[in-house]
N, C-alpha and C. Protein backbone atom coordinates (compact mmCIF):
# COMPACT_ATOMS: atom_id res chain seq x y z
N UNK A 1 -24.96 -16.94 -23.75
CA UNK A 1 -23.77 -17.38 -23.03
C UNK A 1 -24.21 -17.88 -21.65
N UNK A 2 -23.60 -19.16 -20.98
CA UNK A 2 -23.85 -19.65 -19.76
C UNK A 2 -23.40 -19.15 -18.94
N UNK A 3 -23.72 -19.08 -17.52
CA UNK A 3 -23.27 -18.33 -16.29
C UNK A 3 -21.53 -18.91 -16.59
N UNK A 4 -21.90 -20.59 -16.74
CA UNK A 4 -20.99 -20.82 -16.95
C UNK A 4 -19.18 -20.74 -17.30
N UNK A 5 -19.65 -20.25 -19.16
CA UNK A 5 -18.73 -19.47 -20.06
C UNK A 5 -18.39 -18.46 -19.66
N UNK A 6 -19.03 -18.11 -18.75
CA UNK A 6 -18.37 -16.17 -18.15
C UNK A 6 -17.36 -16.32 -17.19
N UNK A 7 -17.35 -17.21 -16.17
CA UNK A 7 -16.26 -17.71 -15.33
C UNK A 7 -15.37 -17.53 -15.71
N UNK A 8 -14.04 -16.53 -14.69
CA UNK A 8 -12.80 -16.24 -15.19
C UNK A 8 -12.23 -17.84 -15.11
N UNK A 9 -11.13 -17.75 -15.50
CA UNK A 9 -10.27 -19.23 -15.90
C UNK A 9 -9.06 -18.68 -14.98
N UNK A 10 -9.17 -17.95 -14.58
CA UNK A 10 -7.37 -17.21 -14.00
C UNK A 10 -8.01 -17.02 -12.49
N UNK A 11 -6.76 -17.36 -11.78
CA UNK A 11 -6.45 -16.62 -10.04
C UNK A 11 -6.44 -14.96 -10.48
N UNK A 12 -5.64 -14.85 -11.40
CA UNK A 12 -5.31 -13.07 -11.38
C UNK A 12 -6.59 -12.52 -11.22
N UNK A 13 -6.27 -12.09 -10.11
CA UNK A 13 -7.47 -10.72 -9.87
C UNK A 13 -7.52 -9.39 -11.14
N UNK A 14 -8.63 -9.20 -12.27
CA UNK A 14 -8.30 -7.90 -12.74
C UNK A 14 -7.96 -6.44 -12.21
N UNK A 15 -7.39 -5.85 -12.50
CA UNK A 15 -6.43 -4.83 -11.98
C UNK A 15 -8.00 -3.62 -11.10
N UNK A 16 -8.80 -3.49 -12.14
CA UNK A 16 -9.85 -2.45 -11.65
C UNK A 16 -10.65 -3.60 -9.99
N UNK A 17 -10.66 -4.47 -10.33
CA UNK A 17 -11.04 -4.72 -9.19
C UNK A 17 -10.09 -4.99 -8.17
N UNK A 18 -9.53 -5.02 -8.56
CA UNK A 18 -8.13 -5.55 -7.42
C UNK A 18 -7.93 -2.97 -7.03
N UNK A 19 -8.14 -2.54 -7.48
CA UNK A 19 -8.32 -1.57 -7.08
C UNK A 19 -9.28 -0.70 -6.30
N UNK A 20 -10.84 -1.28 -6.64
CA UNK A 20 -12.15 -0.99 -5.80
C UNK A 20 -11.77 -2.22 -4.41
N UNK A 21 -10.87 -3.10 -4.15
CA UNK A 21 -11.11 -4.12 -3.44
C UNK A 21 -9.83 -3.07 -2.02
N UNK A 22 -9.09 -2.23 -2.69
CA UNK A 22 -8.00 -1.46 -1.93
C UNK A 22 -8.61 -0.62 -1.36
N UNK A 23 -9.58 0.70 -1.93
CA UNK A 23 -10.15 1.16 -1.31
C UNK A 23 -10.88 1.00 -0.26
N UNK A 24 -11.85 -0.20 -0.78
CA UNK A 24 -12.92 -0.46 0.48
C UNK A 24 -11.72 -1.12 1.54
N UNK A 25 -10.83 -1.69 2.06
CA UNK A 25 -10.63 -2.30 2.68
C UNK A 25 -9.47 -1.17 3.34
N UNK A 26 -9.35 -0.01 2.78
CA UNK A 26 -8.46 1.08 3.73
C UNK A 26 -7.01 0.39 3.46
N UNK A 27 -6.34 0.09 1.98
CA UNK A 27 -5.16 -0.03 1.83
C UNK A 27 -4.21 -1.12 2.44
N UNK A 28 -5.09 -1.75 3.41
CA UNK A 28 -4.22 -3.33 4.26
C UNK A 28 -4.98 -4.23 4.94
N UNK A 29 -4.52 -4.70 5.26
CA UNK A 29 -5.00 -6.00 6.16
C UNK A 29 -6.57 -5.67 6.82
N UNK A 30 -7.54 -6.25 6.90
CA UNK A 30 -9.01 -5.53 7.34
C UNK A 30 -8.65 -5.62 8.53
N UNK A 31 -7.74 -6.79 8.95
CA UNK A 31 -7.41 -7.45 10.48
C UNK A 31 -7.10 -6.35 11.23
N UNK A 32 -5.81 -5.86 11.10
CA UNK A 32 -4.57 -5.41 11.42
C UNK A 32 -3.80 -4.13 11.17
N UNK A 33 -3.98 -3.75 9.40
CA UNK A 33 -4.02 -2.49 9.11
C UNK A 33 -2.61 -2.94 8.22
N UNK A 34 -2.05 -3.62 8.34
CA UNK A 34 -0.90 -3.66 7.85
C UNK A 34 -0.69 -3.58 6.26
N UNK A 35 -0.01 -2.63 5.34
CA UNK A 35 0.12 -2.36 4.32
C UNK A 35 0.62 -3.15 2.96
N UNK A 36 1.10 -4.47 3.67
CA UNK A 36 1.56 -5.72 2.52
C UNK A 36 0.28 -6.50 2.71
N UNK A 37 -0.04 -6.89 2.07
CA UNK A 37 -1.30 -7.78 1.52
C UNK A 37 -1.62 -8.89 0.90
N UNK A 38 -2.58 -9.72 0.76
CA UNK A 38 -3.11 -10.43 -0.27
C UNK A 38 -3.86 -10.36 -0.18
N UNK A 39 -4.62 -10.35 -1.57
CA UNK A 39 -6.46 -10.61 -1.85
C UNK A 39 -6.72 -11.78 -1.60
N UNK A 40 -7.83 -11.98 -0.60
CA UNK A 40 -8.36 -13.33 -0.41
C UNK A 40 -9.60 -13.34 -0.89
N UNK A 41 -10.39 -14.53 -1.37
CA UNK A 41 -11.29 -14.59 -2.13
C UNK A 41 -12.38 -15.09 -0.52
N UNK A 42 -13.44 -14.01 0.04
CA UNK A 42 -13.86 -14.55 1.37
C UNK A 42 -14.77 -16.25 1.14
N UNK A 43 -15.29 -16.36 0.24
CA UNK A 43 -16.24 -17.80 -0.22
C UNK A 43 -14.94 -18.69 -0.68
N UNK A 44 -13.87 -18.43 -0.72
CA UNK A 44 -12.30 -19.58 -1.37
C UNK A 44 -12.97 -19.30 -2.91
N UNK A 45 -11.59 -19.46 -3.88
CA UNK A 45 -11.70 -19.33 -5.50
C UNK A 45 -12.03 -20.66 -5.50
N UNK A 46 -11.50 -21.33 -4.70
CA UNK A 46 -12.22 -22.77 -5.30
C UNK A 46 -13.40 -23.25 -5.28
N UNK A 47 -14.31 -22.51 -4.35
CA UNK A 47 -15.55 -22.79 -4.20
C UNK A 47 -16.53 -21.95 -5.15
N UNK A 48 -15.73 -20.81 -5.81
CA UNK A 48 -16.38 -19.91 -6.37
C UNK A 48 -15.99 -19.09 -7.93
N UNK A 49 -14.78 -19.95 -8.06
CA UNK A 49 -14.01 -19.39 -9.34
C UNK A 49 -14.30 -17.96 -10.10
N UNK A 50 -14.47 -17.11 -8.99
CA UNK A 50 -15.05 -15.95 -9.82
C UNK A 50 -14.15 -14.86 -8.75
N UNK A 51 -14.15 -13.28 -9.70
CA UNK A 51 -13.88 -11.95 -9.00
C UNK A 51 -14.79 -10.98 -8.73
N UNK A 52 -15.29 -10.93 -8.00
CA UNK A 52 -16.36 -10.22 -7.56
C UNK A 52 -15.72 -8.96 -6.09
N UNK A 53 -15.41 -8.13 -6.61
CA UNK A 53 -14.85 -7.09 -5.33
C UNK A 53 -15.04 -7.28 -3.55
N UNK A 54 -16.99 -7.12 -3.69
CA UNK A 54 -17.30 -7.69 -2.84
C UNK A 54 -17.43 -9.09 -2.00
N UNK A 55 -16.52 -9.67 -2.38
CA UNK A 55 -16.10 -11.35 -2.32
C UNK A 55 -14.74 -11.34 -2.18
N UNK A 56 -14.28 -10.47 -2.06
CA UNK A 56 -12.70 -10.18 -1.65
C UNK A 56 -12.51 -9.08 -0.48
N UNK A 57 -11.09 -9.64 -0.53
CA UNK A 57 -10.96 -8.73 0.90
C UNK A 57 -9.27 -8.76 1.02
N UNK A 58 -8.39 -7.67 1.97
CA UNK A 58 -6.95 -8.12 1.77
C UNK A 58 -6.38 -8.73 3.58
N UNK A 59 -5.52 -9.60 3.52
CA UNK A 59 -5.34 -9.90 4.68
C UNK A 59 -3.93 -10.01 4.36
N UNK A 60 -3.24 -9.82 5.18
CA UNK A 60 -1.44 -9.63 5.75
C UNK A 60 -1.33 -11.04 5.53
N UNK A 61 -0.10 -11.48 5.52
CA UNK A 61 0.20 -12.75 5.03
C UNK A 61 0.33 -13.70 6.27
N UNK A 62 -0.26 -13.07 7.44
CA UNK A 62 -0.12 -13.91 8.68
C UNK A 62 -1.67 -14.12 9.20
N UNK A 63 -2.82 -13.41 8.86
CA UNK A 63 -3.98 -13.57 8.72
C UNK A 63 -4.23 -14.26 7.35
N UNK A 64 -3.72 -13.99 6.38
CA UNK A 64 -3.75 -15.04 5.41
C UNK A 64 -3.60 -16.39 5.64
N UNK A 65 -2.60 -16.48 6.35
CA UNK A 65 -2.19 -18.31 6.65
C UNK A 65 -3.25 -18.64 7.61
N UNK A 66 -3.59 -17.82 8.83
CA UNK A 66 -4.52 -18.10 9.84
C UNK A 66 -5.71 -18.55 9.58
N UNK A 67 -6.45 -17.99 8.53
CA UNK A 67 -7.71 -18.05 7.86
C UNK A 67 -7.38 -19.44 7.23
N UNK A 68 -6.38 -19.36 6.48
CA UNK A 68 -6.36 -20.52 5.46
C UNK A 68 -6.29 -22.18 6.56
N UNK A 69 -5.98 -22.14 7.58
CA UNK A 69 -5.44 -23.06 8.38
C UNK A 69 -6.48 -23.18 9.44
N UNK A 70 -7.57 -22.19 9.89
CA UNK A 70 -8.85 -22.54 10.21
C UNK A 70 -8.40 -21.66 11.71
N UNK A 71 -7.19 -20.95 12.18
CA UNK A 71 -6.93 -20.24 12.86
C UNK A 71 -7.51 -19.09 13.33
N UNK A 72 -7.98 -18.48 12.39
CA UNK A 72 -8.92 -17.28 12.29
C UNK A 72 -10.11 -17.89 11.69
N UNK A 73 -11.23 -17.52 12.47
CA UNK A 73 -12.43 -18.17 12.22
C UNK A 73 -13.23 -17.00 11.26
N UNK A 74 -13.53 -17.31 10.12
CA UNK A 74 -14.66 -16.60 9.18
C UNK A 74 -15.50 -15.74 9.38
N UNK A 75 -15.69 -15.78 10.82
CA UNK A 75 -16.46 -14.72 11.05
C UNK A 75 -15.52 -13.30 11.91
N UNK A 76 -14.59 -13.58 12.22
CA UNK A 76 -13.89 -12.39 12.39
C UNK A 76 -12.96 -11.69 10.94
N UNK A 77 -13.43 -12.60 10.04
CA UNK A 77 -12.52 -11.92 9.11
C UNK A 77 -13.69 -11.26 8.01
N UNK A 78 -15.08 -12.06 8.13
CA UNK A 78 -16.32 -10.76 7.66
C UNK A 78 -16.62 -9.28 8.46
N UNK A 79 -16.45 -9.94 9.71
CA UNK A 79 -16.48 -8.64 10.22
C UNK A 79 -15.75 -7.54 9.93
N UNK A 80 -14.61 -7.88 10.03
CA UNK A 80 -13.11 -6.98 9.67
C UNK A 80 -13.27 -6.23 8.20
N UNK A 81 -13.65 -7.44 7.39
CA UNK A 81 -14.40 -7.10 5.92
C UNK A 81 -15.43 -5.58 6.00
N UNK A 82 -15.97 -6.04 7.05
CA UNK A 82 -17.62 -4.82 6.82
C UNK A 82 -16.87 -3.80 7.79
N UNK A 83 -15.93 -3.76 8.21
CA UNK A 83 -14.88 -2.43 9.28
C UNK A 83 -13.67 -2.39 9.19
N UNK A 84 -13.17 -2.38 8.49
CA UNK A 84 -11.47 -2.63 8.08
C UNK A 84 -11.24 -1.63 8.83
N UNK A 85 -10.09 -2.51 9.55
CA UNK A 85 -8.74 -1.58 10.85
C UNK A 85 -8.84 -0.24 10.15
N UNK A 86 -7.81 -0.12 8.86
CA UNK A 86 -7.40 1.43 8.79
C UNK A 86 -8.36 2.21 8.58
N UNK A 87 -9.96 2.19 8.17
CA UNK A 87 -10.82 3.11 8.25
C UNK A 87 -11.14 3.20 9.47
N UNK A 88 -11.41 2.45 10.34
CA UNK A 88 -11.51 2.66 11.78
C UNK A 88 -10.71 3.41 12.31
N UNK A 89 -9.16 3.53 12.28
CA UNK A 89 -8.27 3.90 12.82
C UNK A 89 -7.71 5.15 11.99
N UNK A 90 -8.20 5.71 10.71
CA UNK A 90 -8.18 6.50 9.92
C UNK A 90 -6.52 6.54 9.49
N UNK A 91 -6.05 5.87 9.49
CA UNK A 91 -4.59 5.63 9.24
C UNK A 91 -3.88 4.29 9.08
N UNK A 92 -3.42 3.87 8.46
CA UNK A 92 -2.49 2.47 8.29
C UNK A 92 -1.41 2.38 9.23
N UNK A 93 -1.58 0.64 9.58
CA UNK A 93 -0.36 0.78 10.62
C UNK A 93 0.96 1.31 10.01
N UNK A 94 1.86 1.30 10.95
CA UNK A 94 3.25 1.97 10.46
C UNK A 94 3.87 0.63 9.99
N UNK A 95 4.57 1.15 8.91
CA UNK A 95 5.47 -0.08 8.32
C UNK A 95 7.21 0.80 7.80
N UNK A 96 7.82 -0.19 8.35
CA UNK A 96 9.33 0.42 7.90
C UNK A 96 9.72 -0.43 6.90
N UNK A 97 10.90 0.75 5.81
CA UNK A 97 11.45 0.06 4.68
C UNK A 97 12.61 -0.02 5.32
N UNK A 98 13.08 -1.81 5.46
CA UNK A 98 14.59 -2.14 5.69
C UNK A 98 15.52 -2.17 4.60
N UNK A 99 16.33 -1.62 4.92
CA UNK A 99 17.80 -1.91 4.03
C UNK A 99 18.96 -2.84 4.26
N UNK A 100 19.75 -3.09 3.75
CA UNK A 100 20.92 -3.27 4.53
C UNK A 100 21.91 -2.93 3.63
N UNK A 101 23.16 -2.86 4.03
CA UNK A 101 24.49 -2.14 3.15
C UNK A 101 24.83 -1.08 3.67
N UNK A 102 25.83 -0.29 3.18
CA UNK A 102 25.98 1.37 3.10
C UNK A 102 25.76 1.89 2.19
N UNK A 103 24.71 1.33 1.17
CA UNK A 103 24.61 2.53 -0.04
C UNK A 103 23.30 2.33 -0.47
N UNK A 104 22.82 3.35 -0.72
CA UNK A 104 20.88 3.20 -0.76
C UNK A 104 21.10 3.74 -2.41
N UNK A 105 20.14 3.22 -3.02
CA UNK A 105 20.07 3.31 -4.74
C UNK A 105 18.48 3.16 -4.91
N UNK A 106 17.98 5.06 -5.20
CA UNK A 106 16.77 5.10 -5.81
C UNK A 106 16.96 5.30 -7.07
N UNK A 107 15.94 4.35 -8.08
CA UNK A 107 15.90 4.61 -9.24
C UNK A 107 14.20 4.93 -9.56
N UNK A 108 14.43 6.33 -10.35
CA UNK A 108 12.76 7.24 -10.68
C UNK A 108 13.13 6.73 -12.47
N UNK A 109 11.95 5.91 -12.95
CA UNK A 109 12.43 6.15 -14.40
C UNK A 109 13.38 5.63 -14.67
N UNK A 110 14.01 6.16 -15.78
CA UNK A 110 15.79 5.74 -16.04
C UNK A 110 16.74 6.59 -15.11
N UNK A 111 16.56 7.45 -13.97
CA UNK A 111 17.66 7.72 -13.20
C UNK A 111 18.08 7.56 -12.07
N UNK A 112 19.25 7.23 -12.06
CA UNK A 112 19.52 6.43 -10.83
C UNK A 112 19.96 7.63 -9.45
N UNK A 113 19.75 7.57 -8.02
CA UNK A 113 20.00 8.51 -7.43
C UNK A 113 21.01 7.14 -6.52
N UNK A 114 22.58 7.67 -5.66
CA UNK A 114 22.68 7.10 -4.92
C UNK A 114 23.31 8.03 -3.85
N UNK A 115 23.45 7.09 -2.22
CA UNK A 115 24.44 7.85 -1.74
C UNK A 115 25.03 6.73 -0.47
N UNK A 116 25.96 7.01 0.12
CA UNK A 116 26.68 6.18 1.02
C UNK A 116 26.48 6.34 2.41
N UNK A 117 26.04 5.41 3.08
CA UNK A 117 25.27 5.67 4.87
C UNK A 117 26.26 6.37 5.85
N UNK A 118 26.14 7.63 5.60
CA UNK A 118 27.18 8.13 6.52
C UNK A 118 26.84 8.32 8.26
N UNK A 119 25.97 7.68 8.88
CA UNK A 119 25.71 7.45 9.90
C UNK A 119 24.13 8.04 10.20
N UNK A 120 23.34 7.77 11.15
CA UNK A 120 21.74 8.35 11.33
C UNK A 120 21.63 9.21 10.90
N UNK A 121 20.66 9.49 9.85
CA UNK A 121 20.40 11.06 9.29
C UNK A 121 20.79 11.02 8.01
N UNK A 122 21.34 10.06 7.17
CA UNK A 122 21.47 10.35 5.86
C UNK A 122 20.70 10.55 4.70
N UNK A 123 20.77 11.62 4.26
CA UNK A 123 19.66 11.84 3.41
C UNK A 123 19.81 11.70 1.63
N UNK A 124 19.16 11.65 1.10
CA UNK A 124 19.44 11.35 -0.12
C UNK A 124 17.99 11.96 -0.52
N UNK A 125 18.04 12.96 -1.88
CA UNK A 125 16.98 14.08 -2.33
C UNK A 125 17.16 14.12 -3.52
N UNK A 126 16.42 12.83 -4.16
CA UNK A 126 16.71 12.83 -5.47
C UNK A 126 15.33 13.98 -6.57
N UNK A 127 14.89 14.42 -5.81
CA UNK A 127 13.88 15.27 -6.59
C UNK A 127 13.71 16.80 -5.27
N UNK A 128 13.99 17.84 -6.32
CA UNK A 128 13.40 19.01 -5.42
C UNK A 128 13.51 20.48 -6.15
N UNK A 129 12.85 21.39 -6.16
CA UNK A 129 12.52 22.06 -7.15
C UNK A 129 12.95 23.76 -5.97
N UNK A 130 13.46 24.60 -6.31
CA UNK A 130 13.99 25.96 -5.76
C UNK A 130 14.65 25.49 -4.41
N UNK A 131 15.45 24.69 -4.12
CA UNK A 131 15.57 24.31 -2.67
C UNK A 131 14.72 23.46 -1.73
N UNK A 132 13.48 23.06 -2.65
CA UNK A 132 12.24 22.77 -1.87
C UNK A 132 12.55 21.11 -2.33
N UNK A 133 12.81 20.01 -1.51
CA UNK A 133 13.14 19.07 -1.18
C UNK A 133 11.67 18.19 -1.60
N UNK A 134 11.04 17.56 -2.48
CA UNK A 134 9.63 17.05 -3.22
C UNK A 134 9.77 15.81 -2.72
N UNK A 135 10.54 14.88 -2.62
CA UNK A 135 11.33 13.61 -2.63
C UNK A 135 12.42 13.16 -2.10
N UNK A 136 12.14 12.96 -0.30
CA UNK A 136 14.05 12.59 0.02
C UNK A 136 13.54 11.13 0.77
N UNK A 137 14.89 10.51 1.08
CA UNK A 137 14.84 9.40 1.52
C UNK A 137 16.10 9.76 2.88
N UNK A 138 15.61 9.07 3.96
CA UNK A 138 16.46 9.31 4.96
C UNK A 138 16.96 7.91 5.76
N UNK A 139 18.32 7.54 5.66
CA UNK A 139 18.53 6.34 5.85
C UNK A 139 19.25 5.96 7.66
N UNK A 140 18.99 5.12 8.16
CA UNK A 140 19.43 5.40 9.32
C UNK A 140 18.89 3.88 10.55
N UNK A 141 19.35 3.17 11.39
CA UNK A 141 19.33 2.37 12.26
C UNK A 141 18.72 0.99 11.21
N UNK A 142 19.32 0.96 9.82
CA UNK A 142 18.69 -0.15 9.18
C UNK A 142 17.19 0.62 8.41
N UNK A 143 16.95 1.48 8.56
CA UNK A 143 15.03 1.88 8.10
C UNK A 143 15.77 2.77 7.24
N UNK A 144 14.81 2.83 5.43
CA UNK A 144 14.51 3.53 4.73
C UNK A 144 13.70 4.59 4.78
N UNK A 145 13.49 5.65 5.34
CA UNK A 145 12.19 7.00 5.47
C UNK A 145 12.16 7.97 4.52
N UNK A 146 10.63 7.62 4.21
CA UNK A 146 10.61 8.94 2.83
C UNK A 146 9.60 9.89 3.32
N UNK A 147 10.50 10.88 2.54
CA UNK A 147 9.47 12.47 2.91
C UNK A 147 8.94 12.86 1.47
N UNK A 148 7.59 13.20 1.49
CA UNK A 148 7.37 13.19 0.23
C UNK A 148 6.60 14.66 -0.06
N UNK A 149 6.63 16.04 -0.67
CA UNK A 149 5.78 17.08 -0.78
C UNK A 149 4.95 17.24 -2.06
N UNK A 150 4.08 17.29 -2.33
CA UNK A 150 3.65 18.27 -3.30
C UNK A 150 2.81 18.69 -3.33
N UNK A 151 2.35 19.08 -4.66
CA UNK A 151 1.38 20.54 -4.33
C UNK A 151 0.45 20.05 -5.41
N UNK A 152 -0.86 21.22 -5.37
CA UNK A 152 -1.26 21.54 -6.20
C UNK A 152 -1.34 22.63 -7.75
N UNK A 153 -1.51 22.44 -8.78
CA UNK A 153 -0.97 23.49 -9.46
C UNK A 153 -1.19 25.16 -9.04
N UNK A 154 -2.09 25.02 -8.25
CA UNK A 154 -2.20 26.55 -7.23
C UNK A 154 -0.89 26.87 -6.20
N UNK A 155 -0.42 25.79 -6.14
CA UNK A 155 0.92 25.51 -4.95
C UNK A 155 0.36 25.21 -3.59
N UNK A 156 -0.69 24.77 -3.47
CA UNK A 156 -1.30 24.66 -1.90
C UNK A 156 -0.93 23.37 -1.68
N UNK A 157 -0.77 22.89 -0.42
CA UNK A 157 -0.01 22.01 -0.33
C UNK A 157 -1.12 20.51 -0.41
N UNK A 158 -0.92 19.48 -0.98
CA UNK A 158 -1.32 18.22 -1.14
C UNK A 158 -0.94 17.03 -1.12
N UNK A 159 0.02 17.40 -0.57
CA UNK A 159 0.68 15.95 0.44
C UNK A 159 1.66 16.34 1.07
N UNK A 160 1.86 15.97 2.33
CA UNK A 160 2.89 16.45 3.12
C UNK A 160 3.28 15.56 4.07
N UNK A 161 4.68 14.61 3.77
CA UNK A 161 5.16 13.56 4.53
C UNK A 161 6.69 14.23 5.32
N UNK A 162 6.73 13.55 6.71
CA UNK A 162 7.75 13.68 7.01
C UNK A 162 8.32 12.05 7.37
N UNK A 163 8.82 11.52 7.12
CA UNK A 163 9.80 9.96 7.94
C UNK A 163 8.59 9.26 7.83
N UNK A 164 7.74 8.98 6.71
CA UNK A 164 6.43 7.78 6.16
C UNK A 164 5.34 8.46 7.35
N UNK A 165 4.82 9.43 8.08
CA UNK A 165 4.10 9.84 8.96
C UNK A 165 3.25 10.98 7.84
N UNK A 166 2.09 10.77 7.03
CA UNK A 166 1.76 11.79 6.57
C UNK A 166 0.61 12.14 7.20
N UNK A 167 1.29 13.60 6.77
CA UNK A 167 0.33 14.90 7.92
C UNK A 167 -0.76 15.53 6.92
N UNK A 168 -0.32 15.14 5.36
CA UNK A 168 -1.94 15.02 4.70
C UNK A 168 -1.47 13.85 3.93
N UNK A 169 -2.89 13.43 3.24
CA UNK A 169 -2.51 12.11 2.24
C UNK A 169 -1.46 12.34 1.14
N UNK A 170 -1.37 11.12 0.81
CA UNK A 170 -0.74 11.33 -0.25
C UNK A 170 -1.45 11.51 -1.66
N UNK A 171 -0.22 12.10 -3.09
CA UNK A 171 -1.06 11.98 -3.92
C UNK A 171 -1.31 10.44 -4.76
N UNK A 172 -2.45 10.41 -5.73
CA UNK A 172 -3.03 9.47 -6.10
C UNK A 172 -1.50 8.88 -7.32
N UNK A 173 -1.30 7.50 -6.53
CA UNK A 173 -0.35 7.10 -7.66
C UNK A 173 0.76 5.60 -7.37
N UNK A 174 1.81 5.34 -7.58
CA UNK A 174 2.00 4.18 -7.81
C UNK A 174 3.20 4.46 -7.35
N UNK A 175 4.31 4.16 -5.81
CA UNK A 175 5.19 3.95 -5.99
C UNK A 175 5.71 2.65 -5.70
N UNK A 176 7.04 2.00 -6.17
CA UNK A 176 7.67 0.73 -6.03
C UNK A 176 9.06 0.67 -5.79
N UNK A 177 8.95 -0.66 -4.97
CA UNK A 177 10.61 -0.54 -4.40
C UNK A 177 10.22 -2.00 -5.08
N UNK A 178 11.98 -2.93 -4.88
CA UNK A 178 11.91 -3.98 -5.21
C UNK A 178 11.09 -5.09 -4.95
N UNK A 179 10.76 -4.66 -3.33
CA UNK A 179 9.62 -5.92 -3.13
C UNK A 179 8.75 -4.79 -2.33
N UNK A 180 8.48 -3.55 -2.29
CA UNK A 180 7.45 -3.31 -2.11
C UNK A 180 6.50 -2.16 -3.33
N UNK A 181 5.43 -2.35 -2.87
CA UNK A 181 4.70 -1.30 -3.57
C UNK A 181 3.79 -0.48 -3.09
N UNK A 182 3.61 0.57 -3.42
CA UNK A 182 2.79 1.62 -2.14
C UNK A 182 1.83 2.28 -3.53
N UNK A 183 0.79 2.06 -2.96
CA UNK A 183 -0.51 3.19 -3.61
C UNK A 183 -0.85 3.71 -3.41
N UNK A 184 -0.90 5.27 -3.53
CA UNK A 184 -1.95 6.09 -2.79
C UNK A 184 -2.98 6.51 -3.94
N UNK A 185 -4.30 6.21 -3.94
CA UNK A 185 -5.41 6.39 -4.28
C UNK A 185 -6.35 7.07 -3.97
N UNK A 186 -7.14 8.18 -4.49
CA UNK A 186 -8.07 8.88 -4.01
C UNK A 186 -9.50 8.11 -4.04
N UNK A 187 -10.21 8.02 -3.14
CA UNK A 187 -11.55 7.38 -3.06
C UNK A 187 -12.32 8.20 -3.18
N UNK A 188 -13.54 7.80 -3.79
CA UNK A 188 -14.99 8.24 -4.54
C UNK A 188 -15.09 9.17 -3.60
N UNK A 189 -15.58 10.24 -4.55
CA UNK A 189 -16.11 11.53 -3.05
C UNK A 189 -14.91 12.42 -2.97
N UNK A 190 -13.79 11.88 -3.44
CA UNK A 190 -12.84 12.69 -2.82
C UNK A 190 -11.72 12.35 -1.31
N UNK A 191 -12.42 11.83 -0.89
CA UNK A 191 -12.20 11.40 0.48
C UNK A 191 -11.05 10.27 0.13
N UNK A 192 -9.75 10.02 1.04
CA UNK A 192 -8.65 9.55 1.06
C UNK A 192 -9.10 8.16 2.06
């Protein structure tokens, strides 16, 4: 087979690499830190029609355009590549979920949780086990805030969010809102 014939034919990034490409880059923007993203291909797909992890990198959609438009010059965005913001900064910038309306609607699965904005502080706890609150959402000045707990099957604690500020990581997994999506992934070693 030719180097050739091996060449993906697709933009789609495969999923496992589009996952080693999250880790190394600390979950956002290498720039900035910021948690919405795109994979950029650092050599352009057009110059290189291939997925190679290390040939990618994620940039916010405003370093995306910058780069693409010759705004951000190539070499601050390798650099950023070989030191991404949130490992530097051991944390992702802060990002708020906006709403708008008076009625917030989480759906887990097939069930729907809702409730009506009864002024700053509204909470909505669609998951919680003896009184112990696993899953709330707190709605208030326009921002969505989730608190998120759980444990380990020992009960020791392994993630512990208050208002998107977590005071340990989160666990390894997949959540989604309509236009966003949040991963928390455990990296090799163990290390978050």
């Amino acid at each position: 087979m030719t180097k050739e014939a091996a060449l993906p034919t697709s933009r789609n990034i495969p999923l496992p690499i589009q996952r080693e490409v999250r880790r190394r880059c600390g979950f956002g923007c290498v720039v900035c830190g910021l948690p919405l993203y795109d994979y950029d291909h650092l050599l352009g797909w057009a110059n290189v029609h291939r997925h190679v992890a290390d040939e990618i990198t994620l940039l916010c959609d405003q370093h995306h355009r910058e780069k693409g438009t010759g705004l951000l010059p190539p070499a601050i965005v390798d650099a950023a590549n070989r030191s991404p913001h949130n490992l530097r900064a051991g944390v992702s910038k802060p990002y708020d979920l906006h709403y708008s309306g008076n009625e917030c609607e989480i759906v887990i699965g097939g069930n729907s949780f809702s409730t009506k904005d009864a002024g700053y502080g509204t909470k909505l706890l669609p998951v919680s086990v003896d009184g112990t609150p696993l899953l709330a959402f707190v709605l208030g000045d326009g921002h969505l805030l989730l608190s998120l707990m759980s444990s380990t099957r020992t009960t020791s604690s392994y993630c512990k969010s208050r208002t998107t500020n977590f005071s340990t990581p989160p666990p390894p997994g997949t959540f989604s809102w309509p236009a966003i999506t949040l991963w928390f992934e455990r990296l090799s070693g163990g290390s978050w």
